[in-house]
Protein backbone atom coordinates (compact mmCIF):
# COMPACT_ATOMS: atom_id res chain seq x y z
CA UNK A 1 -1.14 -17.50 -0.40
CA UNK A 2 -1.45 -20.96 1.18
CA UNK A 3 -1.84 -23.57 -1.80
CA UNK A 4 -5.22 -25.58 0.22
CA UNK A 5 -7.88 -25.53 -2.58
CA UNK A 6 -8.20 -29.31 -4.58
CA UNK A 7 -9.38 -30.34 -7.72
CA UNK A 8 -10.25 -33.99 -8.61
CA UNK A 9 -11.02 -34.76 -11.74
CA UNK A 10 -11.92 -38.63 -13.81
CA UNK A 11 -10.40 -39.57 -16.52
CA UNK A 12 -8.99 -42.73 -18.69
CA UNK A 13 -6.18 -44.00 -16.93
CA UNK A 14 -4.05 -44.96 -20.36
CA UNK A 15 -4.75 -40.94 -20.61
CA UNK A 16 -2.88 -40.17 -17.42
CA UNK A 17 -0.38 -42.06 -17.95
CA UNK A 18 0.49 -41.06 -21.31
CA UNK A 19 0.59 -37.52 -20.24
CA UNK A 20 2.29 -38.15 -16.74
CA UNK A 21 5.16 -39.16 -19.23
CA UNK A 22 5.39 -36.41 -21.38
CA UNK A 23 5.22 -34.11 -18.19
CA UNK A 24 7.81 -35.99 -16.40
CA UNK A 25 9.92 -35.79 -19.61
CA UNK A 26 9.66 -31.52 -18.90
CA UNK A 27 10.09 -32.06 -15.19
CA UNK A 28 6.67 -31.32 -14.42
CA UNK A 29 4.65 -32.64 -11.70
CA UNK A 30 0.69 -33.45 -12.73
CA UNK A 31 0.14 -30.77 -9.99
CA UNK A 32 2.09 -28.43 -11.41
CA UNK A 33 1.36 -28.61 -14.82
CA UNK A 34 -2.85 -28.01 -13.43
CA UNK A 35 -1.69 -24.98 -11.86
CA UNK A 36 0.37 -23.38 -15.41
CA UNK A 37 -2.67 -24.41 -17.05
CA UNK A 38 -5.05 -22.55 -14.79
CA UNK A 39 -2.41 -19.71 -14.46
CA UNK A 40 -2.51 -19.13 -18.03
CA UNK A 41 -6.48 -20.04 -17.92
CA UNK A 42 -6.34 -16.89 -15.82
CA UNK A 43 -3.90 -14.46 -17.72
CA UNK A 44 -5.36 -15.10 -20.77
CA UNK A 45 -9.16 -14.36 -19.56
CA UNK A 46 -9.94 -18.20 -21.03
CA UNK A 47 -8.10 -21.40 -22.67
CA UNK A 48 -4.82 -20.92 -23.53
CA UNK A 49 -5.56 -22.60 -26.68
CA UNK A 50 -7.94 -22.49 -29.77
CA UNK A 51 -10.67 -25.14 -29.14
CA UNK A 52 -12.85 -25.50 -32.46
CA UNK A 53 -14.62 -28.67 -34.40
CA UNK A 54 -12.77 -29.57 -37.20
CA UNK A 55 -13.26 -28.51 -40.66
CA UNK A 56 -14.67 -31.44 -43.38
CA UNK A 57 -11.35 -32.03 -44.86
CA UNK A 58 -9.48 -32.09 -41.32
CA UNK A 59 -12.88 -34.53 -40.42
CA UNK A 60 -12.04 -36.74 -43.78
CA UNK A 61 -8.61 -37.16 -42.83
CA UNK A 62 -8.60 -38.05 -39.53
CA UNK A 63 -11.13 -40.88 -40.46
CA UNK A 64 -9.23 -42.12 -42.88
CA UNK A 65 -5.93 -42.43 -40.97
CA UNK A 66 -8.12 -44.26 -38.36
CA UNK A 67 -9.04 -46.75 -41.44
CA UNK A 68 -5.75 -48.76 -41.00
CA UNK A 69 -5.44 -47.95 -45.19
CA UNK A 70 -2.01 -47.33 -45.94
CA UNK A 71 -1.61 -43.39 -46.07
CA UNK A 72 0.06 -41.43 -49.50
CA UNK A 73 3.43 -40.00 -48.23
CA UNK A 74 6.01 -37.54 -49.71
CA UNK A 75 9.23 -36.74 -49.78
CA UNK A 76 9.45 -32.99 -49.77
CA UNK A 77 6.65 -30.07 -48.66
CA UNK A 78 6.85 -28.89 -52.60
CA UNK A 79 5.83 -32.76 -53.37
CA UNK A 80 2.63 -32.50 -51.00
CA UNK A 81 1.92 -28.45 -52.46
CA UNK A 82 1.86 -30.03 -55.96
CA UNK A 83 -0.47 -32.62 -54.80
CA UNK A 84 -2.83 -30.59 -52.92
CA UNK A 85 -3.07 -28.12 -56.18
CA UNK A 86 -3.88 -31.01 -58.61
């Protein structure tokens, strides 16, 4: 099938930068990653990914790493289990 159809599309350009690197990184043009994302758009019958809001505690810490506060941090995952059960 001849590849003629186009899609343009506006966005930030620190965006498209930042992932033009991470795809380059992979070896992946911009156009081809578009076209694994719509072929898996297409496989999957919709996004090939979860897309939901947050829940309240994701919410609360997301604002406050955005706070510039120095964040608590752990050494080990049985530290942070600990934590989360006190």
């Amino acid at each position: 099938m001849s590849k003629s159809a186009m899609i343009r599309a506006r966005m930030e350009p620190d965006l498209k930068e930042e992932a033009e690197q991470v795809l380059a990184k992979v070896g992946l043009s911009p156009t081809e990653a578009i076209r694994l994302f719509y072929r898996q758009i297409s496989l999957r019958g919709g996004l090939p990914f979860e897309v939901r809001l947050p829940n309240a505690a994701t919410r609360a810490a997301i604002a406050e790493a955005r706070s510039g506060k120095k964040l608590k941090s752990f050494k080990t995952a049985a530290d942070v289990m600990r934590t989360a059960r006190a």
